[in-house]
Protein backbone atom coordinates (compact mmCIF):
# COMPACT_ATOMS: atom_id res chain seq x y z
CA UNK A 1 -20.28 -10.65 -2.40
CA UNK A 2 -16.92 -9.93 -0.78
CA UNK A 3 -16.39 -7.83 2.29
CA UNK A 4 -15.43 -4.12 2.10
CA UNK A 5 -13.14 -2.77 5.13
CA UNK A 6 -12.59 1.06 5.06
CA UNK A 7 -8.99 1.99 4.18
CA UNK A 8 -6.24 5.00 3.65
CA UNK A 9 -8.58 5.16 -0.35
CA UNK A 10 -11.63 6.24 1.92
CA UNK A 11 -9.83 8.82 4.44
CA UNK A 12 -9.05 5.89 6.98
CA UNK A 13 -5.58 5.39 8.36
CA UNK A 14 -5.64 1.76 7.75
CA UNK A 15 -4.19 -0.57 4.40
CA UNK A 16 -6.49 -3.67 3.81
CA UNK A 17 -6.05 -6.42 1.34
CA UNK A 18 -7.97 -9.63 0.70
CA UNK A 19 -7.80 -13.97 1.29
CA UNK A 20 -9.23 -15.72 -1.07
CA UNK A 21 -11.48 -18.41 0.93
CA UNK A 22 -10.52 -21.21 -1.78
CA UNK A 23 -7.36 -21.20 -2.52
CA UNK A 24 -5.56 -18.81 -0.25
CA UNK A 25 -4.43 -16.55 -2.55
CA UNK A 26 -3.30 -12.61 -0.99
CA UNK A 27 -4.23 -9.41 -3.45
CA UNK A 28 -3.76 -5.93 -2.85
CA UNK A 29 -6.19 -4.77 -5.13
CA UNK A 30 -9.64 -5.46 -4.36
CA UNK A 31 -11.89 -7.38 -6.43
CA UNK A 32 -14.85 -9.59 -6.08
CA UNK A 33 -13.02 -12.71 -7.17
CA UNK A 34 -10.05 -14.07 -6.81
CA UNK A 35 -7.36 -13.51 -9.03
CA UNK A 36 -5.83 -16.49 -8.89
CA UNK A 37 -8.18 -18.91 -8.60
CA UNK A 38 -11.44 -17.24 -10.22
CA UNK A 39 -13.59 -17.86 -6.51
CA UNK A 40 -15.98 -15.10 -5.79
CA UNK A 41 -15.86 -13.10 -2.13
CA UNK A 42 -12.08 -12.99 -1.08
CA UNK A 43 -12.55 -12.00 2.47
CA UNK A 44 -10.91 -8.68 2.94
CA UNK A 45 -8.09 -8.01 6.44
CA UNK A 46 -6.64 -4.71 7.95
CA UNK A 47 -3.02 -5.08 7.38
CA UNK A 48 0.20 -5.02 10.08
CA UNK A 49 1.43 -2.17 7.84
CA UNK A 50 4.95 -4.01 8.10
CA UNK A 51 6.83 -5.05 5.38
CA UNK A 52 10.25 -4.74 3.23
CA UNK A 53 11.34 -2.11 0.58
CA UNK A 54 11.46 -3.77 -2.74
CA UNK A 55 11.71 -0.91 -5.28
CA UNK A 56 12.43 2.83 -4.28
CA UNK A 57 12.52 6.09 -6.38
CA UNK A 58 12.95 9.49 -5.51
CA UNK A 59 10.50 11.78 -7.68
CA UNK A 60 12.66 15.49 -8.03
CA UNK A 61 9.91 16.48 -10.92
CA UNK A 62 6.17 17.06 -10.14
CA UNK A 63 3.95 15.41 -12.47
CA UNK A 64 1.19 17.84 -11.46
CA UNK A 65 0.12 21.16 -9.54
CA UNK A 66 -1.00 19.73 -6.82
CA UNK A 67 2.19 17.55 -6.45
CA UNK A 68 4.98 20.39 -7.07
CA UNK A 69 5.13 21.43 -3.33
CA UNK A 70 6.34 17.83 -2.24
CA UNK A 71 9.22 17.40 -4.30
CA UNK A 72 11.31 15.90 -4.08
CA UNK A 73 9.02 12.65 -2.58
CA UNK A 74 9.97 9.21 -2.64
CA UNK A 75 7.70 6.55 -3.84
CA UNK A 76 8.24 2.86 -2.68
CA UNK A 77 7.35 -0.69 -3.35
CA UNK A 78 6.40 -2.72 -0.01
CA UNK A 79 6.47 -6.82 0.09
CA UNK A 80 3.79 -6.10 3.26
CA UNK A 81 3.88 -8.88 6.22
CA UNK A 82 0.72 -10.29 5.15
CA UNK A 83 2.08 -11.29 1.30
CA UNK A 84 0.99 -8.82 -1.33
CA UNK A 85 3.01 -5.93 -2.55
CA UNK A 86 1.71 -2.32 -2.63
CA UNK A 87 2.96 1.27 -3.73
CA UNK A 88 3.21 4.24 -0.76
CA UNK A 89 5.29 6.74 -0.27
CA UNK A 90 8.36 7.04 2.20
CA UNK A 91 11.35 8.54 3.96
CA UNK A 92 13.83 9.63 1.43
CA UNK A 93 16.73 7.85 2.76
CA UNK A 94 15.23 4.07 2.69
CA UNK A 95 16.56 1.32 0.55
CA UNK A 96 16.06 -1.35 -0.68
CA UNK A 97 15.72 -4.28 1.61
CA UNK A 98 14.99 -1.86 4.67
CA UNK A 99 12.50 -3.42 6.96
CA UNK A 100 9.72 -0.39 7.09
CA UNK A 101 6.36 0.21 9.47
CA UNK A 102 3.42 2.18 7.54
CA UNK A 103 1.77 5.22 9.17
CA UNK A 104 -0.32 7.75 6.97
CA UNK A 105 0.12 11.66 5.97
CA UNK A 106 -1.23 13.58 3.86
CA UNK A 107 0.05 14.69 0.34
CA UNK A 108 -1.54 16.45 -2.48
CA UNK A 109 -5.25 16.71 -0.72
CA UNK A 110 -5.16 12.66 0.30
CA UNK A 111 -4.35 10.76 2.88
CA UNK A 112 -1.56 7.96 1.57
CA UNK A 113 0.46 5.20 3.04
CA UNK A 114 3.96 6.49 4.80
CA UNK A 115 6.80 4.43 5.37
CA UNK A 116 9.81 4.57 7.67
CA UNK A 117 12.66 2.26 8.93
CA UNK A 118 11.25 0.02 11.72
């Protein structure tokens, strides 16, 4: 069975992602296989929390209660250090292509992913 770290989806301030063993394969999402490849127990890794903006969209409408009191919020898509891509939230003036460092607040009751310009 594939390792488990504790990350930012348990209350840690940490992102981790997984290696598959076989093929070398990077996901985000954790599984018990790879998706690539089909091997069973990726071995999961704490992330840098650097990486590049990819996508970026500023969110001026809540889409729930518990959300209203942040807008506006931007959301972001990272290409992280390590080689998988993952959704946080950020500083509202990044772009795309800005080089970005993750740290971790809290929004709506959780603790998320942050991003701001390195």
């Amino acid at each position: 069975m594939s390792e488990r770290l504790t990350d930012w989806t348990k209350g840690e301030e940490a992102i981790t992602y997984q290696t598959c063993i076989s093929c070398g394969h990077v996901q985000y999402f954790h599984r018990a296989f790879c998706a690539a490849c089909g091997a069973s127990g990726p071995r999961a890794q704490r992330a840098s929390g650097k990486g590049r903006v990819y996508a970026t969209s500023l969110v001026c409408r809540a889409a729930t209660s518990e959300t209203r009191a942040h807008v506006p919020y931007n959301i972001l898509l990272v290409d992280c250090a390590e080689g998988f891509r993952m959704m946080g939230h950020g500083d509202d003036d990044l772009a795309i292509g800005d080089s970005v460092t993750a740290s971790f607040k809290p929004f709506a009751g959780r603790l998320v992913p942050f991003f701001t310009r390195s």
